[in-house]
PDB file of N, CA and C in Angstrom:
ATOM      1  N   UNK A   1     162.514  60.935  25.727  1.00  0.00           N
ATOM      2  CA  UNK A   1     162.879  62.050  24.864  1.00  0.00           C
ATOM      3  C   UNK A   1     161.607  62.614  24.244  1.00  0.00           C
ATOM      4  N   UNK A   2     161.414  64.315  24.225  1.00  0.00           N
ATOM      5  CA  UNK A   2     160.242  64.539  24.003  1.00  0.00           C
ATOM      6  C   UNK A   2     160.569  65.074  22.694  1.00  0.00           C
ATOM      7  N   UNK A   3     159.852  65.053  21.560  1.00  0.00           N
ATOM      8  CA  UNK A   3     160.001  65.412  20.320  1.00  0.00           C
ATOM      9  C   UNK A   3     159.036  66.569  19.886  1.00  0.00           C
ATOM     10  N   UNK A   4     157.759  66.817  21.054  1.00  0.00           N
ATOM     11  CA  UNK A   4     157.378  68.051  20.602  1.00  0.00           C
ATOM     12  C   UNK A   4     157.893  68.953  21.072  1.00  0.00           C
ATOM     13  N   UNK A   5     157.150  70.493  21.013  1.00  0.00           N
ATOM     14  CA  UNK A   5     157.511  72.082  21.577  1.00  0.00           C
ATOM     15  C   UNK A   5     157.130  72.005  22.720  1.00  0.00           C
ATOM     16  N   UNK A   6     156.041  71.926  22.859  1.00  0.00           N
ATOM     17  CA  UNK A   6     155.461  71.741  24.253  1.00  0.00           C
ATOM     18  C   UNK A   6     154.658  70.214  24.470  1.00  0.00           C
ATOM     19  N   UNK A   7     154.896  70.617  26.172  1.00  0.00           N
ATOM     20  CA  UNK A   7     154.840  69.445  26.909  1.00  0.00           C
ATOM     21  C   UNK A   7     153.237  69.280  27.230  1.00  0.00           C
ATOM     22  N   UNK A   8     151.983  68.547  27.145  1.00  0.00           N
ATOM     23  CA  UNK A   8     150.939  68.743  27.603  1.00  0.00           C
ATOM     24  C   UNK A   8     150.954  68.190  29.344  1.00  0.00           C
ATOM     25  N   UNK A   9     150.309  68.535  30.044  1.00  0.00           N
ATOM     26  CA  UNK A   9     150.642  68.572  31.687  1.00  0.00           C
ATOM     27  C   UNK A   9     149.349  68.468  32.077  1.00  0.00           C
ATOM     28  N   UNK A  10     148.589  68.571  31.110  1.00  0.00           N
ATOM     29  CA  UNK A  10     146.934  68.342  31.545  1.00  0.00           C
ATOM     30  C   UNK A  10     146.996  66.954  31.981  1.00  0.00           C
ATOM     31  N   UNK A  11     147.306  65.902  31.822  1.00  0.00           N
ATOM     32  CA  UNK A  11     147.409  64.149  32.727  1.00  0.00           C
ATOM     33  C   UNK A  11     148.324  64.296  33.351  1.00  0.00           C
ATOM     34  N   UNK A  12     149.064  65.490  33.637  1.00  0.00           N
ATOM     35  CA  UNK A  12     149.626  64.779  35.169  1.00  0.00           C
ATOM     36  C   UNK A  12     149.739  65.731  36.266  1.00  0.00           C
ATOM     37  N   UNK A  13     148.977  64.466  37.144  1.00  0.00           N
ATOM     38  CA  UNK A  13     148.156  64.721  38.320  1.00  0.00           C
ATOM     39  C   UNK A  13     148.986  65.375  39.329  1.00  0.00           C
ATOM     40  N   UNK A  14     150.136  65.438  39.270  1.00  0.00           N
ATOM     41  CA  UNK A  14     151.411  66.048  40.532  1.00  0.00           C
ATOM     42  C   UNK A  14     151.682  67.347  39.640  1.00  0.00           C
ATOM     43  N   UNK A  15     151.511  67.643  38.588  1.00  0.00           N
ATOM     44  CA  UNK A  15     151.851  69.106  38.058  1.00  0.00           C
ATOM     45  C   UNK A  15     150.689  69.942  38.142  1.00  0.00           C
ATOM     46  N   UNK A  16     149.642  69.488  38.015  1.00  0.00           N
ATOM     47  CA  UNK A  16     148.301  70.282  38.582  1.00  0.00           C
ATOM     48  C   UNK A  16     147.984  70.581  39.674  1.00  0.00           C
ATOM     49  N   UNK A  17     148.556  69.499  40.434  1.00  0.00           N
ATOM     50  CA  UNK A  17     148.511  69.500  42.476  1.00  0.00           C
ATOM     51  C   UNK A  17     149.195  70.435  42.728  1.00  0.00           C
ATOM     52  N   UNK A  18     150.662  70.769  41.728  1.00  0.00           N
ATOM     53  CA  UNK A  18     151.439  71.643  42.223  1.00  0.00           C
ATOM     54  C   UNK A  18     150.957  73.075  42.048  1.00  0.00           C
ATOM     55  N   UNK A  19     150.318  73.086  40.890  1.00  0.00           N
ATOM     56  CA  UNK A  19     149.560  74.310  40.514  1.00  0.00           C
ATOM     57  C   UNK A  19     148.640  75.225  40.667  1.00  0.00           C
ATOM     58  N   UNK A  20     147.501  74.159  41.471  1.00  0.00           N
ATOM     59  CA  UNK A  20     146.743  74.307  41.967  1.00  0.00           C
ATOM     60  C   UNK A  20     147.425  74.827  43.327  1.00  0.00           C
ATOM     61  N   UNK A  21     148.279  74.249  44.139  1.00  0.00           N
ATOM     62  CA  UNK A  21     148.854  74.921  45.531  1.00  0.00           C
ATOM     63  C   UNK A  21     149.247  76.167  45.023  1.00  0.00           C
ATOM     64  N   UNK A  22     150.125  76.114  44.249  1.00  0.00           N
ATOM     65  CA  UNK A  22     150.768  77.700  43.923  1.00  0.00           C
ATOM     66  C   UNK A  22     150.117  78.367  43.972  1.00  0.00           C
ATOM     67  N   UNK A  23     148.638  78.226  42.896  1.00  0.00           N
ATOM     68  CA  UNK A  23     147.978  79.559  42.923  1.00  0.00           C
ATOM     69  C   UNK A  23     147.231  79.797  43.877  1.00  0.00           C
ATOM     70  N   UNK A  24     146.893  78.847  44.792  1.00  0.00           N
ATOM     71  CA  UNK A  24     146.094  78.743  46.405  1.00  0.00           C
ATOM     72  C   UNK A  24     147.024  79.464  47.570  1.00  0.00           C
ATOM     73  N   UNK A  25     148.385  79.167  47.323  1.00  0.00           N
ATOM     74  CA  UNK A  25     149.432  79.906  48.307  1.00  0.00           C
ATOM     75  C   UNK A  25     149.878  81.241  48.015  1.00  0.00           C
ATOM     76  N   UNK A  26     149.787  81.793  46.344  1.00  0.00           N
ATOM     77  CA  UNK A  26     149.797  83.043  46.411  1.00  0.00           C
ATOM     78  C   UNK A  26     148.646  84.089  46.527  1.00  0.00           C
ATOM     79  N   UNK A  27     147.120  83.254  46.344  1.00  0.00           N
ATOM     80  CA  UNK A  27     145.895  83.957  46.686  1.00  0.00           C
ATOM     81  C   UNK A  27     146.054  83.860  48.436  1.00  0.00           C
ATOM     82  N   UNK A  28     146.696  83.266  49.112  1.00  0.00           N
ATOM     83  CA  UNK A  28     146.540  83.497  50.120  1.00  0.00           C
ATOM     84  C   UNK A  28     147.148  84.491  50.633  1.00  0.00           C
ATOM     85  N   UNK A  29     148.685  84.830  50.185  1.00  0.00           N
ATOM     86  CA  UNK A  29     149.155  85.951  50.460  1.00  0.00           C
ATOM     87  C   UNK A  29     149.236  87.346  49.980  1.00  0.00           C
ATOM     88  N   UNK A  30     148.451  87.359  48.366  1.00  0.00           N
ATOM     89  CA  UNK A  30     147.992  88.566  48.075  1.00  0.00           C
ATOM     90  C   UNK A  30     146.634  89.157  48.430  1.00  0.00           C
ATOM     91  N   UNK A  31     146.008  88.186  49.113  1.00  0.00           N
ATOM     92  CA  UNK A  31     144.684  89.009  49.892  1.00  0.00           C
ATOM     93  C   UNK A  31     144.413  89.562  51.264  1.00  0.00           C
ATOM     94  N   UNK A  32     145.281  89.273  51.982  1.00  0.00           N
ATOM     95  CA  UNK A  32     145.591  89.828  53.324  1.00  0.00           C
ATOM     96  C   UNK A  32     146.630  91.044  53.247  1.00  0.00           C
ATOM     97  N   UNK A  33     147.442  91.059  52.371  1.00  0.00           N
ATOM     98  CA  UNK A  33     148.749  91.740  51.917  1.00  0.00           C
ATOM     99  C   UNK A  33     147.373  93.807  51.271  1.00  0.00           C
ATOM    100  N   UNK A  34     146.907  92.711  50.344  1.00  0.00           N
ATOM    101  CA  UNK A  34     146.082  94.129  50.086  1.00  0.00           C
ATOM    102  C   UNK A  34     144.976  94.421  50.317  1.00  0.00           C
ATOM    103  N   UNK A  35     144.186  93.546  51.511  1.00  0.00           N
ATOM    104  CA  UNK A  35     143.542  94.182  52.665  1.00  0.00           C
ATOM    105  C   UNK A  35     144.322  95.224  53.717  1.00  0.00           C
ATOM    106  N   UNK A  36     145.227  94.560  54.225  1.00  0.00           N
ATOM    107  CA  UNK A  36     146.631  95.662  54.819  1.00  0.00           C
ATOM    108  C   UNK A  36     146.796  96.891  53.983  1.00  0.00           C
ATOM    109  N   UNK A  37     146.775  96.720  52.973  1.00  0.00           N
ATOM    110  CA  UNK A  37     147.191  98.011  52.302  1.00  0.00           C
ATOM    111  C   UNK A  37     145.935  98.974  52.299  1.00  0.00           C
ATOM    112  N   UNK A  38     145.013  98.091  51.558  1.00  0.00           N
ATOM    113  CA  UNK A  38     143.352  99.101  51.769  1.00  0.00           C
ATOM    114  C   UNK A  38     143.237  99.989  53.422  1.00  0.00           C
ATOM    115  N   UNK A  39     143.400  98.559  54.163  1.00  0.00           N
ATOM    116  CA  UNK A  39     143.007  99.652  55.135  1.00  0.00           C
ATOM    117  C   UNK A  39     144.323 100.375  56.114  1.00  0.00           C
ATOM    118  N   UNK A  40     145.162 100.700  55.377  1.00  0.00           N
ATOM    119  CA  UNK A  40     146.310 101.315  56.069  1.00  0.00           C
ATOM    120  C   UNK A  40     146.426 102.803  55.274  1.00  0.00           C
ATOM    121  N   UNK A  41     145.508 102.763  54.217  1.00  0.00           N
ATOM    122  CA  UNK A  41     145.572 103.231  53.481  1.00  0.00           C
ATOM    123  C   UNK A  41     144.434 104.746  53.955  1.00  0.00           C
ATOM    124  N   UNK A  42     143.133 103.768  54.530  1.00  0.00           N
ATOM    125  CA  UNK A  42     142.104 104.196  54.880  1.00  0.00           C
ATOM    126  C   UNK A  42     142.305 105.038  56.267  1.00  0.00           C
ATOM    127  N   UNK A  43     143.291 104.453  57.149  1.00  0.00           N
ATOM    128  CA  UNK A  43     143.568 104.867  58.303  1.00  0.00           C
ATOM    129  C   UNK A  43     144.567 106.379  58.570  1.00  0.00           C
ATOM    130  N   UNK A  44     145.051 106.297  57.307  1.00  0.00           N
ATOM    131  CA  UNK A  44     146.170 107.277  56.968  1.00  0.00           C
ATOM    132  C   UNK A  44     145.209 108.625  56.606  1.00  0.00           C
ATOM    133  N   UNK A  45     143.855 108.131  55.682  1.00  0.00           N
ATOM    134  CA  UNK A  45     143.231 109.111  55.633  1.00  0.00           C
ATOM    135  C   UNK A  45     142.663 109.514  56.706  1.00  0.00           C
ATOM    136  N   UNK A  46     142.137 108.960  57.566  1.00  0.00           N
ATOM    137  CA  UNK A  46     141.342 109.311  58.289  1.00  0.00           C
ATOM    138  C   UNK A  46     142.315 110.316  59.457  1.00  0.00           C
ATOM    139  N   UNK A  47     143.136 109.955  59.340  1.00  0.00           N
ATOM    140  CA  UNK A  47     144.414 110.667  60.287  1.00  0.00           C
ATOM    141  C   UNK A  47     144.527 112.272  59.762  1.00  0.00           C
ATOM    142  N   UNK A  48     144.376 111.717  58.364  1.00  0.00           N
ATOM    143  CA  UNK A  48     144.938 113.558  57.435  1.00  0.00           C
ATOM    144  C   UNK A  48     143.495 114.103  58.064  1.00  0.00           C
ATOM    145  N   UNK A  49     142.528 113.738  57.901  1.00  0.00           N
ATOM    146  CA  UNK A  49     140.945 114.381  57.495  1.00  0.00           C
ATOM    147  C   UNK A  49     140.544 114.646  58.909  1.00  0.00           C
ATOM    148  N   UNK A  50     140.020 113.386  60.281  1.00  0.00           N
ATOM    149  CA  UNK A  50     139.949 114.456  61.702  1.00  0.00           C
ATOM    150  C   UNK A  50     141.243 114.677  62.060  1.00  0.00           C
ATOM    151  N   UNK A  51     142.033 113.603  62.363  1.00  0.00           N
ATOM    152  CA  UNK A  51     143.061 113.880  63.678  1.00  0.00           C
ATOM    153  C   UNK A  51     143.727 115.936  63.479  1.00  0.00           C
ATOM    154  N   UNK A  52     144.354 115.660  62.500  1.00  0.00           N
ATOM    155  CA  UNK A  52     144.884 117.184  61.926  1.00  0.00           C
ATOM    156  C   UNK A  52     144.132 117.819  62.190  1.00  0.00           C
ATOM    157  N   UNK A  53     143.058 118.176  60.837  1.00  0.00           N
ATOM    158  CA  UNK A  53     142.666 118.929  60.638  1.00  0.00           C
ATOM    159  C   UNK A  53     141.768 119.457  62.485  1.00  0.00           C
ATOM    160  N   UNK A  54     141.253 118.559  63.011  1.00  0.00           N
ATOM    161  CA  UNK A  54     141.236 119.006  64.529  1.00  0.00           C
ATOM    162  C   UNK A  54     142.277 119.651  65.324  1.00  0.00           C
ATOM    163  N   UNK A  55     143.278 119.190  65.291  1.00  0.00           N
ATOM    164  CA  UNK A  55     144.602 119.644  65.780  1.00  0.00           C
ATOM    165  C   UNK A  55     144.355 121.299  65.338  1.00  0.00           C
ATOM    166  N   UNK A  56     144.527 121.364  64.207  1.00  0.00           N
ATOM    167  CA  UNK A  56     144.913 123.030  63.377  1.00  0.00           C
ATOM    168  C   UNK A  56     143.587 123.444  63.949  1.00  0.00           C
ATOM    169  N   UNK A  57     142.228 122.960  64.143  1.00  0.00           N
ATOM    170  CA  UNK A  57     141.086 123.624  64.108  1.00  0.00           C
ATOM    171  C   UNK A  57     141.330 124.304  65.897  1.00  0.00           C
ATOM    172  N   UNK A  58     141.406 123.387  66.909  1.00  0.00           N
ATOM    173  CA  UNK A  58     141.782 123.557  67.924  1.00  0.00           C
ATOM    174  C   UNK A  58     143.060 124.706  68.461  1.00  0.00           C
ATOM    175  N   UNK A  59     144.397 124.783  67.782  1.00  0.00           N
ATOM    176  CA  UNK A  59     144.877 125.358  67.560  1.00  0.00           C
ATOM    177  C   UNK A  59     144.357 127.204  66.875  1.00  0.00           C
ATOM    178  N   UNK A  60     143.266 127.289  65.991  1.00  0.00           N
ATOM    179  CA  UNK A  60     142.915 128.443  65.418  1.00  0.00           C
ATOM    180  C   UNK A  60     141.798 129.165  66.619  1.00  0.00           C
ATOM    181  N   UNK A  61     141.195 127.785  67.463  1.00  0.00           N
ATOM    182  CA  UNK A  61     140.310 128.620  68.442  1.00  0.00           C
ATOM    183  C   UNK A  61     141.239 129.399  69.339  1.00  0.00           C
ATOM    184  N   UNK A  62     142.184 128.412  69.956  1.00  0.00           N
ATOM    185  CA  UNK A  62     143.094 129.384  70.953  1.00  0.00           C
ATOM    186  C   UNK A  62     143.601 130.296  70.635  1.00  0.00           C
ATOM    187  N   UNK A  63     143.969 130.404  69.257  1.00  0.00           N
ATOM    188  CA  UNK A  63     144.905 131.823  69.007  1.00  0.00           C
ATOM    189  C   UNK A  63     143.383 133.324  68.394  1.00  0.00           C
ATOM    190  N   UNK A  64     142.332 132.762  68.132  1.00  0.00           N
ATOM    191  CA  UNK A  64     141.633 133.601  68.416  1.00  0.00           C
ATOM    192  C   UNK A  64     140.708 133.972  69.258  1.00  0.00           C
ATOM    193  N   UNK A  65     140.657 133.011  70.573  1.00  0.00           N
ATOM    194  CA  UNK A  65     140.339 133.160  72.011  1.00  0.00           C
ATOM    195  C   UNK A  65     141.239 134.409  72.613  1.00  0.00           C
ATOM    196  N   UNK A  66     142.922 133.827  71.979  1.00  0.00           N
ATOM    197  CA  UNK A  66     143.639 134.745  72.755  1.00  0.00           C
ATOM    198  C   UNK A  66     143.670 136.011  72.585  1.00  0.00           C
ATOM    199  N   UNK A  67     143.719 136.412  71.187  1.00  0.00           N
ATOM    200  CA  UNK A  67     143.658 137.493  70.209  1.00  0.00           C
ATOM    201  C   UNK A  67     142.529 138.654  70.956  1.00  0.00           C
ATOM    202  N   UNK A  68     141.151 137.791  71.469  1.00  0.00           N
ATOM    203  CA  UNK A  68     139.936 138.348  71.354  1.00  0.00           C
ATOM    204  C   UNK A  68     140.243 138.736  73.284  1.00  0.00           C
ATOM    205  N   UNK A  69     141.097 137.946  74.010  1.00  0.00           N
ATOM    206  CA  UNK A  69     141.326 138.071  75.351  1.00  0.00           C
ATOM    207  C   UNK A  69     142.055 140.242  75.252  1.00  0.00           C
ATOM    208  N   UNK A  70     143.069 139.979  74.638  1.00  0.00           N
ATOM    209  CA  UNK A  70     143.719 141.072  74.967  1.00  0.00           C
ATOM    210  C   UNK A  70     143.375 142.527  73.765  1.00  0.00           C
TER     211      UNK A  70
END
């Protein structure tokens, strides 16, 4: 029966083991998680900035290739 508020957990060695995993198993999955995001993030730009904007640029030569044809 514990009679204080809190419990001290600093001596025991299986609640620190556990703690220590926890925070080792969620650094493991929040750093790959928002590397994924960084660079999905990065890729998305790079999509808006050449892929498009090439597309439309390519697109503006032909219609004033054509323009300049007839």
């Amino acid at each position: 029966m514990f009679l204080e508020d809190e419990i001290d957990f600093g001596a025991d060695l299986y609640s620190l083991y556990f703690i220590f995993l926890a925070k080792l198993g969620s650094l493991m999955f929040y750093i790959p998680e928002g590397a994924g995001r960084t660079f999905l993030a990065l890729y998305i730009g790079y999509l808006t900035l050449f892929e498009v904007l090439t597309v439309n640029r390519s697109y503006s030569e032909d219609t004033y290739l054509a323009s300049k044809r007839n």
